[in-house]
Protein backbone atom coordinates (compact mmCIF):
# COMPACT_ATOMS: atom_id res chain seq x y z
CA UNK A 1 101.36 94.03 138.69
CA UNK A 2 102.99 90.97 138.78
CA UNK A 3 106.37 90.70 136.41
CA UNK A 4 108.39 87.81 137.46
CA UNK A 5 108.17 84.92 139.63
CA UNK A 6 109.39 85.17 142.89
CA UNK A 7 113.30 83.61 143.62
CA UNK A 8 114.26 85.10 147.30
CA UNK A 9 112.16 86.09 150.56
CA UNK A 10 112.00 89.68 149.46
CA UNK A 11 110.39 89.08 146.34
CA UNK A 12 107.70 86.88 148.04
CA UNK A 13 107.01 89.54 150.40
CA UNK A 14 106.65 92.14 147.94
CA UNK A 15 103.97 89.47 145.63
CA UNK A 16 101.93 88.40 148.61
CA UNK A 17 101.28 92.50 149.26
CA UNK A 18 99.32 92.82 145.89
CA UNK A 19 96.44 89.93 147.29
CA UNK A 20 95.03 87.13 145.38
CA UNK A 21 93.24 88.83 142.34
CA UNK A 22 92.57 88.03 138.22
CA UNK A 23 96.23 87.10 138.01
CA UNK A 24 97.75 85.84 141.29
CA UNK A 25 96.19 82.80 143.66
CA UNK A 26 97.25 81.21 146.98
CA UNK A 27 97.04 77.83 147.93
CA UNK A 28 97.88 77.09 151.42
CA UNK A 29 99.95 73.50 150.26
CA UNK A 30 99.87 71.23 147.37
CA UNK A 31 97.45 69.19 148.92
CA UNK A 32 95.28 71.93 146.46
CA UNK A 33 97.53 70.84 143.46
CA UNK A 34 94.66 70.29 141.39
CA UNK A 35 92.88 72.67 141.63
CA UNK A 36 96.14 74.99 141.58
CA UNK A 37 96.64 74.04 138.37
CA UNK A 38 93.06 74.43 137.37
CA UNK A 39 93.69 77.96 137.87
CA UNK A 40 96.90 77.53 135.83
CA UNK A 41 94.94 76.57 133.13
CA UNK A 42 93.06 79.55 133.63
CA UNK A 43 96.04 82.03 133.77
CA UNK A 44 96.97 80.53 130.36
CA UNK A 45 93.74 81.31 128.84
CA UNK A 46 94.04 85.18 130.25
CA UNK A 47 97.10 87.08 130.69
CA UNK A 48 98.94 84.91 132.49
CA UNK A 49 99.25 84.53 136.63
CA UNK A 50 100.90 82.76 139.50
CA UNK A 51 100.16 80.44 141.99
CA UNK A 52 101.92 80.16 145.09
CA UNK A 53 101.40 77.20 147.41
CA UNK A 54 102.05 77.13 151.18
CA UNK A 55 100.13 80.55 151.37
CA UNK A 56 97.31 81.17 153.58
CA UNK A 57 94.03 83.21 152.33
CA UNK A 58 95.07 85.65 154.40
CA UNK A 59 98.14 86.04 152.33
CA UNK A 60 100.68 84.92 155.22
CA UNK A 61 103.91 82.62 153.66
CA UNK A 62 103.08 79.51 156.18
CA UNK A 63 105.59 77.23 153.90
CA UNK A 64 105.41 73.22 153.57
CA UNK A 65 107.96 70.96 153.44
CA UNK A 66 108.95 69.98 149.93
CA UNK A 67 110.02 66.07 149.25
CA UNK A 68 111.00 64.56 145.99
CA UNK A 69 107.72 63.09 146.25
CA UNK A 70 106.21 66.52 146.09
CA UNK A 71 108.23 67.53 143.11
CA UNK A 72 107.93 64.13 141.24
CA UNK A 73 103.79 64.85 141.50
CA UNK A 74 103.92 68.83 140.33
CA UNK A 75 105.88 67.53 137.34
CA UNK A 76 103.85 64.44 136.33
CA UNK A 77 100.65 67.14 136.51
CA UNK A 78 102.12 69.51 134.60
CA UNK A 79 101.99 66.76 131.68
CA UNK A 80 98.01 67.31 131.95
CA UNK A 81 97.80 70.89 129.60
CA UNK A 82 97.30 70.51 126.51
CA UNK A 83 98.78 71.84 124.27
CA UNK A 84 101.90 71.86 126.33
CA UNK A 85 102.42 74.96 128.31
CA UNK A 86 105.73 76.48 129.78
CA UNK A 87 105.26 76.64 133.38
CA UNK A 88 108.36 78.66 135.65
CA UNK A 89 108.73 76.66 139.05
CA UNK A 90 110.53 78.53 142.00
CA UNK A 91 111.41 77.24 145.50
CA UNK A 92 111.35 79.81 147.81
CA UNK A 93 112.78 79.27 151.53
CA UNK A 94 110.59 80.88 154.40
CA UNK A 95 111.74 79.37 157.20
CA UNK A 96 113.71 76.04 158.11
CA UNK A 97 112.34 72.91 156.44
CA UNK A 98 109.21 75.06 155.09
CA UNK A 99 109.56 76.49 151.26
CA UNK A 100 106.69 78.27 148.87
CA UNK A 101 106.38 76.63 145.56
CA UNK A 102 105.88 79.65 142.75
CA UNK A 103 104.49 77.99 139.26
CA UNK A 104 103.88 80.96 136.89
CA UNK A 105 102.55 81.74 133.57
CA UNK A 106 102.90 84.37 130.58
CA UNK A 107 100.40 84.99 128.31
CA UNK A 108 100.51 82.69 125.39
CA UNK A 109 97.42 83.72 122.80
CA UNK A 110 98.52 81.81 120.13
CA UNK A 111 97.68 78.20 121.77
CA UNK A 112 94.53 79.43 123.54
CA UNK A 113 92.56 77.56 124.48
CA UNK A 114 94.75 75.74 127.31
CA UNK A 115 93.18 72.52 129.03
CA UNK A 116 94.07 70.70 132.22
CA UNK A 117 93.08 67.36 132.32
CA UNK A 118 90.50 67.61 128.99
CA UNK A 119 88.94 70.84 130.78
CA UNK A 120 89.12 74.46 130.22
CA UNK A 121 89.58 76.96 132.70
CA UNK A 122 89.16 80.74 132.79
CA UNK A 123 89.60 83.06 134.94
CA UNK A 124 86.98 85.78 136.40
CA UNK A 125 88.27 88.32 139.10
CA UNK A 126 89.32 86.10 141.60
CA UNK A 127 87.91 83.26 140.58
CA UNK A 128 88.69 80.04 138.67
CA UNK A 129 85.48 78.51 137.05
CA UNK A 130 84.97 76.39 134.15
CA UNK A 131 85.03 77.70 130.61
CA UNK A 132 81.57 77.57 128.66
CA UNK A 133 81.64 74.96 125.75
CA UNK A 134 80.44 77.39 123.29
CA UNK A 135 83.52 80.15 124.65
CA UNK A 136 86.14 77.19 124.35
CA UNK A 137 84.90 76.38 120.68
CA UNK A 138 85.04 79.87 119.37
CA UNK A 139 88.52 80.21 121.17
CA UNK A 140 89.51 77.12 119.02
CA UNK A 141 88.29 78.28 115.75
CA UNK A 142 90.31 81.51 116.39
CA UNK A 143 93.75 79.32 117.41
CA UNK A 144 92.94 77.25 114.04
CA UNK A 145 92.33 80.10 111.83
CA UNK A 146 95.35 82.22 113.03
CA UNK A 147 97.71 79.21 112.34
CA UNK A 148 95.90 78.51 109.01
CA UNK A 149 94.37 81.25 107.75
CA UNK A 150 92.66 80.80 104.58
CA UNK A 151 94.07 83.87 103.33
CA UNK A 152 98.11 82.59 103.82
CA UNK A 153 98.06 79.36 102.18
CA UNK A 154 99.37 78.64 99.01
CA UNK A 155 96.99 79.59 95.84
CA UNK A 156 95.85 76.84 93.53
CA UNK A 157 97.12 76.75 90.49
CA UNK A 158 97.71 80.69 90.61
CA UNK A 159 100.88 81.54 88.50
CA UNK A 160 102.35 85.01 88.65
CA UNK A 161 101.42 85.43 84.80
CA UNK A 162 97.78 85.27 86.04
CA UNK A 163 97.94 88.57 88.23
CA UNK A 164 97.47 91.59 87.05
CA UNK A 165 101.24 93.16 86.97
CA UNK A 166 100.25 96.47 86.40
CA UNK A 167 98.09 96.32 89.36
CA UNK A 168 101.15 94.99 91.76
CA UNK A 169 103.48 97.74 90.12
CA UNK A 170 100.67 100.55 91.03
CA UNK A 171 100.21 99.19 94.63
CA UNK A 172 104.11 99.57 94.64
CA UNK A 173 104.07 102.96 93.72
CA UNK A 174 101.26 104.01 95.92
CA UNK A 175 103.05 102.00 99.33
CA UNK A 176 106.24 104.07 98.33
CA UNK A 177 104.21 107.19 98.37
CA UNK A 178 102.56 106.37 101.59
CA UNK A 179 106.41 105.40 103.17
CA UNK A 180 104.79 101.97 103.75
CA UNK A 181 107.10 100.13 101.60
CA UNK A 182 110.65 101.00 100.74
CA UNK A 183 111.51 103.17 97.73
CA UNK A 184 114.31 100.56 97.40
CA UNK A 185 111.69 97.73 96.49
CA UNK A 186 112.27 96.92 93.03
CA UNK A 187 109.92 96.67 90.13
CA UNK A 188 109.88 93.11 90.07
CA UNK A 189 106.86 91.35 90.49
CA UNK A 190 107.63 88.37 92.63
CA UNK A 191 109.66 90.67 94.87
CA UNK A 192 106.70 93.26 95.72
CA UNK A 193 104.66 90.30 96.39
CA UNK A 194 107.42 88.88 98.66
CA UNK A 195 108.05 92.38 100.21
CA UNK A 196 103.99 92.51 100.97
CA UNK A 197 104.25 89.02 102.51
CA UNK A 198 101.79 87.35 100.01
CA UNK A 199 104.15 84.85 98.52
CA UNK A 200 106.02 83.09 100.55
CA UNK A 201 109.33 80.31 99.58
CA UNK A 202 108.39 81.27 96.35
CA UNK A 203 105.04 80.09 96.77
CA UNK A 204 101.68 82.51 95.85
CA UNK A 205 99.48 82.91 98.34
CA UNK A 206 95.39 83.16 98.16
CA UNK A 207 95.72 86.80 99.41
CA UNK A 208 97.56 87.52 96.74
CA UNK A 209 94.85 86.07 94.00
CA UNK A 210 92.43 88.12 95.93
CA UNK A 211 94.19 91.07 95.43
CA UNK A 212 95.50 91.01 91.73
CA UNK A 213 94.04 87.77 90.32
CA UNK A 214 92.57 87.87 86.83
CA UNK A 215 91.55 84.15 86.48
CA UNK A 216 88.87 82.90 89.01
CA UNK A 217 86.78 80.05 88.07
CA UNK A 218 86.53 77.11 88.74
CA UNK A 219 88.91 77.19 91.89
CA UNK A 220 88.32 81.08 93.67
CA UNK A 221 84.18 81.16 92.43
CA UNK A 222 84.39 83.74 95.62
CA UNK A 223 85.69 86.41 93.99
CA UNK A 224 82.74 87.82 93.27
CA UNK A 225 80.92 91.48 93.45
CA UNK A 226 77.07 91.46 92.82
CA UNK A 227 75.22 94.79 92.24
CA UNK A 228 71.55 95.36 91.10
CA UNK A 229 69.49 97.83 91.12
CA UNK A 230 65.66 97.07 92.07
CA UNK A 231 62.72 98.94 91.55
CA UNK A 232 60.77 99.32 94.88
CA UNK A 233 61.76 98.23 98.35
CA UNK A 234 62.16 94.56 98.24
CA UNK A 235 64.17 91.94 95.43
CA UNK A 236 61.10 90.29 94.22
CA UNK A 237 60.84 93.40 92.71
CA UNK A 238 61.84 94.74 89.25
CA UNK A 239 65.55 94.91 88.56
CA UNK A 240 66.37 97.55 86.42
CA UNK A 241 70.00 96.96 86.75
CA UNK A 242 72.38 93.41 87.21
CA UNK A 243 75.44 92.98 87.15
CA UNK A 244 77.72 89.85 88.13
CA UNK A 245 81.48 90.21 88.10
CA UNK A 246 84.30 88.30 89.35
CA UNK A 247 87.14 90.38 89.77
CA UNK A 248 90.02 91.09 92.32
CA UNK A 249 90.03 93.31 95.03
CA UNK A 250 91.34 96.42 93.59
CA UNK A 251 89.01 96.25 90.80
CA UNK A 252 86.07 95.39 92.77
CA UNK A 253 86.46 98.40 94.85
CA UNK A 254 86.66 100.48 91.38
CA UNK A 255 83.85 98.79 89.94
CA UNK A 256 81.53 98.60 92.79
CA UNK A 257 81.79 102.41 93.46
CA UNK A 258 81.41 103.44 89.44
CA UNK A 259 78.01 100.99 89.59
CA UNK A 260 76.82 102.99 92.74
CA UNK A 261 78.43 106.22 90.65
CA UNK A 262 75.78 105.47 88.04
CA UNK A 263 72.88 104.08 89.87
CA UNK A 264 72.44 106.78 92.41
CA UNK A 265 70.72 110.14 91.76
CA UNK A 266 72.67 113.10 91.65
CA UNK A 267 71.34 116.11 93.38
CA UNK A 268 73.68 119.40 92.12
CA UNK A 269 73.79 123.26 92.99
CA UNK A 270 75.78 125.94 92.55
CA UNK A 271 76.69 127.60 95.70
CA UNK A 272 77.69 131.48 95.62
CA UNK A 273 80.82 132.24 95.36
CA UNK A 274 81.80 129.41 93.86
CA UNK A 275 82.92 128.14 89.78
CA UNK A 276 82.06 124.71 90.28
CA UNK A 277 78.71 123.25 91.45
CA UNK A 278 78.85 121.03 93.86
CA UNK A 279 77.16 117.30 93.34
CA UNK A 280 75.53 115.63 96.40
CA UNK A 281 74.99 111.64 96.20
CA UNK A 282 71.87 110.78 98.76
CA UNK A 283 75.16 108.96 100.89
CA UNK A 284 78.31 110.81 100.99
CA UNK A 285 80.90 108.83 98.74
CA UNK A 286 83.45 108.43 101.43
CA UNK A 287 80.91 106.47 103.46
CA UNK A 288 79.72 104.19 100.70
CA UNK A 289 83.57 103.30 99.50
CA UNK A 290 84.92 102.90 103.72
CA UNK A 291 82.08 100.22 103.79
CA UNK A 292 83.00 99.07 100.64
CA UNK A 293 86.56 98.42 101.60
CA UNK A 294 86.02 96.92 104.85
CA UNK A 295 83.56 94.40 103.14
CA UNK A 296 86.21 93.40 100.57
CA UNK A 297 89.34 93.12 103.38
CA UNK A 298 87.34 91.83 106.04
CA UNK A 299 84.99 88.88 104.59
CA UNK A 300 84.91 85.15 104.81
CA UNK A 301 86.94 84.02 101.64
CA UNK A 302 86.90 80.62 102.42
CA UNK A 303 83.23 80.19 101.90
CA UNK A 304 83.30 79.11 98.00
CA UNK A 305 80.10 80.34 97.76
CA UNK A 306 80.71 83.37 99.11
CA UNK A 307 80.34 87.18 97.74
CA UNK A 308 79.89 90.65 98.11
CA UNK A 309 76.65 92.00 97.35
CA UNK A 310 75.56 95.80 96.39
CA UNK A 311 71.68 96.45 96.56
CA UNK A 312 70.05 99.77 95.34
CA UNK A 313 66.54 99.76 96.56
CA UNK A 314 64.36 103.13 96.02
CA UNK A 315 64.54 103.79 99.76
CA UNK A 316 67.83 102.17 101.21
CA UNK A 317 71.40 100.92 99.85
CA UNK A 318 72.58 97.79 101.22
CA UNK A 319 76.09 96.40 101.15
CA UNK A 320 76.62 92.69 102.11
CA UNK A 321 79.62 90.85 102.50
CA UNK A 322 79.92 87.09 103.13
CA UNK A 323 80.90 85.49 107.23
CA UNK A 324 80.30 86.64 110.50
CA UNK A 325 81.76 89.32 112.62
CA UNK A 326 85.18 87.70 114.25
CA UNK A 327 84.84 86.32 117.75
CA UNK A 328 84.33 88.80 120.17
CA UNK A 329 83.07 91.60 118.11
CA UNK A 330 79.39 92.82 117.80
CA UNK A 331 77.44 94.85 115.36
CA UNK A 332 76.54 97.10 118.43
CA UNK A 333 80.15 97.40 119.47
CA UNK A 334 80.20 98.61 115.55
CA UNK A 335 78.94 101.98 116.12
CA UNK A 336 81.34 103.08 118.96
CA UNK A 337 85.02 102.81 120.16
CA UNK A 338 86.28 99.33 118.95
CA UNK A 339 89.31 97.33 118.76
CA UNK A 340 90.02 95.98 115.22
CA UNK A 341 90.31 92.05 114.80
CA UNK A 342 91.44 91.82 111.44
CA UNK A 343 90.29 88.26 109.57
CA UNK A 344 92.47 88.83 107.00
CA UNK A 345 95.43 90.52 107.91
CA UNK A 346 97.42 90.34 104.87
CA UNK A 347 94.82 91.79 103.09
CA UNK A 348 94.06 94.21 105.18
CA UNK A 349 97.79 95.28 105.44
CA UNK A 350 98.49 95.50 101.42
CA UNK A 351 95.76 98.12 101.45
CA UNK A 352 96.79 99.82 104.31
CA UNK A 353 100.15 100.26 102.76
CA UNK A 354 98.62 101.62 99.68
CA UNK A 355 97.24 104.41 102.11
CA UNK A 356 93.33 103.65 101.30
CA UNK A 357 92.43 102.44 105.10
CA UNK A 358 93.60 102.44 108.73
CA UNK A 359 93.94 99.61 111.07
CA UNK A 360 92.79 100.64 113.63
CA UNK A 361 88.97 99.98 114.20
CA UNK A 362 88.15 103.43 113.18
CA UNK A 363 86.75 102.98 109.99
CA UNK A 364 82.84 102.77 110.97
CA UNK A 365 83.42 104.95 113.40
CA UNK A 366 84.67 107.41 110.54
CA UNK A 367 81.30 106.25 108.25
CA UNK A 368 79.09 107.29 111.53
CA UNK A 369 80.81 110.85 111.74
CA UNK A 370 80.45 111.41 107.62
CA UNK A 371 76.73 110.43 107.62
CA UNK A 372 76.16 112.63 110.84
CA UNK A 373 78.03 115.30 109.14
CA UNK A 374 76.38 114.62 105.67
CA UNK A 375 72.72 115.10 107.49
CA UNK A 376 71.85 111.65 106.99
CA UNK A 377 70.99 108.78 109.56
CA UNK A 378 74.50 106.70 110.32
CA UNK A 379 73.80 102.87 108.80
CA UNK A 380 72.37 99.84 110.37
CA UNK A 381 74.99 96.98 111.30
CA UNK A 382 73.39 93.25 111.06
CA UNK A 383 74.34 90.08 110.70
CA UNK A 384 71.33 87.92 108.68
CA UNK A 385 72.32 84.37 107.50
CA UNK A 386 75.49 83.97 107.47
CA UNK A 387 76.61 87.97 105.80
CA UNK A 388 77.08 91.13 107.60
CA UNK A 389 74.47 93.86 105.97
CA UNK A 390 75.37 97.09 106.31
CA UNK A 391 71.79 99.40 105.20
CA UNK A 392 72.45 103.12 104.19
CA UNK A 393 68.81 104.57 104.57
CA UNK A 394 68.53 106.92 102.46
CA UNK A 395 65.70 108.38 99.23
CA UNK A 396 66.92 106.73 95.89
CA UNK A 397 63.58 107.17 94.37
CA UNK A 398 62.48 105.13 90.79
CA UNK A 399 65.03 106.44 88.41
CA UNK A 400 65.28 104.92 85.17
CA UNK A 401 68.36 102.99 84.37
CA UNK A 402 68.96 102.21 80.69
CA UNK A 403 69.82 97.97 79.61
CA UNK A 404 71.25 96.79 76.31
CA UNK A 405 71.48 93.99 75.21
CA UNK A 406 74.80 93.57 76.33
CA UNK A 407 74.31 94.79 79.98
CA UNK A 408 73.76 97.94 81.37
CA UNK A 409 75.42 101.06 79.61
CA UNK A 410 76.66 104.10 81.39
CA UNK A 411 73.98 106.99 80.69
CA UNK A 412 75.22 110.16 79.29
CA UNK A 413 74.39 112.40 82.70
CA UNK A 414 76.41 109.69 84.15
CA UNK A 415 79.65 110.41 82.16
CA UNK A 416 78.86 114.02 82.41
CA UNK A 417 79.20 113.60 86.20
CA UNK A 418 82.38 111.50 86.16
CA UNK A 419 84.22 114.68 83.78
CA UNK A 420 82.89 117.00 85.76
CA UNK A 421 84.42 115.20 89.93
CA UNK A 422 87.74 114.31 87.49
CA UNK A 423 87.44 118.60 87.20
CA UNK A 424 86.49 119.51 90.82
CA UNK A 425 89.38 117.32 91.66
CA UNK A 426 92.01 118.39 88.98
CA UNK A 427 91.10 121.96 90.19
CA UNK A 428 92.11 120.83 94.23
CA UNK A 429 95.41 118.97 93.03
CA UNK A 430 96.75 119.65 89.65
CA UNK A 431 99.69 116.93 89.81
CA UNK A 432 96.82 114.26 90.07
CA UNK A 433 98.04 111.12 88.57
CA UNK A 434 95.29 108.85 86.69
CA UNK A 435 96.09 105.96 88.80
CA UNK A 436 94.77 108.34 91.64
CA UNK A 437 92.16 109.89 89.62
CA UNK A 438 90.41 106.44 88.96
CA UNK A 439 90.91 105.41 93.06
CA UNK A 440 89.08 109.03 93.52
CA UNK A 441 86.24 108.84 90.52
CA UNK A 442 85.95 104.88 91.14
CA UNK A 443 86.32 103.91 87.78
CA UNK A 444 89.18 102.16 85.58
CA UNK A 445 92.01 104.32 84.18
CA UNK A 446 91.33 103.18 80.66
CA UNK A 447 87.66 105.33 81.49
CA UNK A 448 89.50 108.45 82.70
CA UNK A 449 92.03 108.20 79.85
CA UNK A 450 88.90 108.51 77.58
CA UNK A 451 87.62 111.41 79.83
CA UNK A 452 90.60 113.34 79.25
CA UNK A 453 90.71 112.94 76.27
CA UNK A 454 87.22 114.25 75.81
CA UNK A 455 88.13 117.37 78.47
CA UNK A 456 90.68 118.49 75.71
CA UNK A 457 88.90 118.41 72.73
CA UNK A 458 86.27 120.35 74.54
CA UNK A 459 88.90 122.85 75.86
CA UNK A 460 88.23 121.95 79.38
CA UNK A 461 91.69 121.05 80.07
CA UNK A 462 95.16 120.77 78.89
CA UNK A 463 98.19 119.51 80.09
CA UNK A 464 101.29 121.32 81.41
CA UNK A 465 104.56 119.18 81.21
CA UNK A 466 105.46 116.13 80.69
CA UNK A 467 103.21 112.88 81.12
CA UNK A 468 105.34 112.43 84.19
CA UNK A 469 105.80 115.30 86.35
CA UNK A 470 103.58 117.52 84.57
CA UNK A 471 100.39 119.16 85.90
CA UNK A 472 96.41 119.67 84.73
CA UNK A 473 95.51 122.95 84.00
CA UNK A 474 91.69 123.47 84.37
CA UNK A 475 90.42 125.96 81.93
CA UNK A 476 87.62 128.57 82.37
């Protein structure tokens, strides 16, 4: 492995062991300059590399003799890269009048893509070759969008009046919880948002209008969750249900998994032994709300027209979220050990500190183990048109859904269900807060408020304590 250019004999010795191979090159005199620094180019675009001239391919330090001439010409060609690269030269004496010029490179991967002389270079084994157009493009994009990421520059006309304090304060609380965020963080709004790195010189950021904006239109029409329900297998057919919403991130995740809450059949038993019965979803909940969340942190908000689409079909669910998978990344590689390349990594972070995801590349990996566990086929991963579709396969069958005139309304079996998982999950964890009852449920706190409230007229529940620091009690 090579670590540091070479300054002595010793050194030298101890490179020229290792052989030429994806980082290290020999050049028997600068006669080979160009193409010396061709590979150069390529070492930039890797991991880095050396290249030592006045060495034989059989690795043997022959030496040249080095004039000012010599040096004068390395330095004027070292004024070819663009952008400008830091490039170590070392002189190292092998025998009289004969030294080994050393011109080495670290890894820089936030200017890749490196060119010498209007070309890219990269590197394959032990080989330099030319870089594909298309490989040198996408490598671009990347450089350009982790400099200026859509997602850190300032927010247009976004005040912090328009956010939704209580939503900052709660992902506050729920980042102290998670020891994410320190418990020293005060309750100020502008300084959570500067402690979660979404406003910056006092300046809002269009993360955080993603997260906990409340005002979207005209400038941030991307904000936006669709969800219909349609009778059959294909949209030109019937929708019973439609729904059009734009809303921040937090709520969209709450929203989106009460519409699938209320669209989906409920299947329910009793097993023995048991007080509760258990409810089974045709797609285990986890799964649905994992794909949920990665659609929301890890879509294309620049695209104004942009969105994030849920489909109930009788036969499949389908969850769509707007802009390609990141460079690099595949649907297949999807379904098996990945690295994550977060697109928007602020976004991505401020729910990580709230404890709702990982980062790291697990999280279809987790979907595929919950279907297989569930006894349901894992989704289908595609890219169609510009979104990512992610298809749940799974037997929703023609169920009736019930419109007013003001929209759909929340059928009574479907309230029934939401008292009865606030129950089952009072009964696991009776110091459940309502913040962390409507995460759970996927609903808005107002709704559970009104659910506990029901619970206790009905003697279902009562409360032990105070409103803070008290517990549920879950009665028989």
């Amino acid at each position: 492995m090579i670590t540091n250019p070479p300054t002595n004999l010793r050194d030298l010795t101890r490179i020229l062991k290792q052989g030429e191979g994806l980082r290290l090159e020999f050049k028997r005199s600068t006669g080979e300059l160009r193409e010396g620094l061709q590979t150069i180019c390529a070492f930039l675009n890797s991991q880095g590399g050396m290249v030592l001239f006045g060495v034989n391919r059989k690795g043997e330090a022959e030496g040249q003799q080095i004039s000012e001439q010599t040096i004068h010409e390395i330095t004027a060609a070292l004024g070819r890269f663009e952008p400008p690269a830091v490039i170590e030269i070392e002189r190292i004496k092998v025998r009289r009048g004969q030294e080994v010029i050393a011109l080495s490179v670290g890894a820089n991967h936030e200017s890749v893509p490196f060119t010498y002389d209007g070309r890219a270079f990269e590197r394959v084994g032990n080989t330099t070759r030319k870089m594909s157009q298309e490989r040198y493009e996408s490598l671009l994009l990347n450089r350009a969008h982790a400099r200026r990421r859509w997602e850190n520059q300032p927010a247009v006309d976004v005040k912090l009046l328009y956010l939704d304090n209580e939503e900052i304060l709660r992902t506050r609380e729920a980042a102290i919880r998670q020891r994410r965020i320190s418990a020293e963080t005060s309750t100020d709004i502008g300084d959570i948002l500067d402690r979660l790195g979404l406003r910056r010189e006092g300046i809002i950021t269009q993360a955080a209008q993603v997260l906990f904006g409340t005002k979207f239109l005209p400038d941030y029409p991307q904000c936006l969750l669709k969800m219909a329900r349609f009778r059959g297998t294909k949209v030109t057919g019937e929708i019973l249900d439609n729904r059009q919403e734009h809303l921040n991130a937090f709520a969209m995740i709450r929203q989106g998994m009460a519409f699938l809450d209320r669209t989906l059949p409920l299947a329910a038993k009793f097993p023995e032994g048991k007080i509760f019965r258990e409810d089974r979803l045709p797609v285990p909940p986890n799964a649905l709300r994992e794909i949920l969340l990665n659609a929301i942190m890890h879509r294309d908000y620049s695209d104004p027209g942009g969105h994030i689409a849920l489909a109930v079909f009788d036969d499949r669910i389908e969850i769509r979220s707007s802009g390609r998978l990141p460079a690099g990344l595949t649907v297949e590689m999807l379904s098996g050990p990945h690295l994550s390349k977060l697109r928007n990594p602020l976004i991505a972070d401020t729910f990580h500190r709230t404890g709702a995801v990982e980062i790291w590349g697990r999280g279809t990996n987790r979907v595929i183990d919950e279907c297989k566990r569930y006894g349901i086929t894992p989704p289908l991963f595609k890219e169609m048109q510009g979104y990512l579709v992610v298809t749940f396969r799974a037997s929703i069958g023609p169920g009736p859904v019930h419109l007013g005139t003001k929209g759909p309304k929340r059928s009574q079996k479907g309230s029934q269900k939401s008292s009865q998982r606030i129950l089952e999950q009072i009964s696991r964890k009776p110091e459940v807060t309502i913040d962390e009852l409507a995460a759970h449920i996927g609903i808005s706190s107002r709704a559970i408020k009104k659910h506990l409230r029901n619970l206790k007229e009905k003697k279902k529940l009562k409360r032990i304590g105070p409103d803070r620091g008290g517990r549920w009690e879950v009665i028989l």
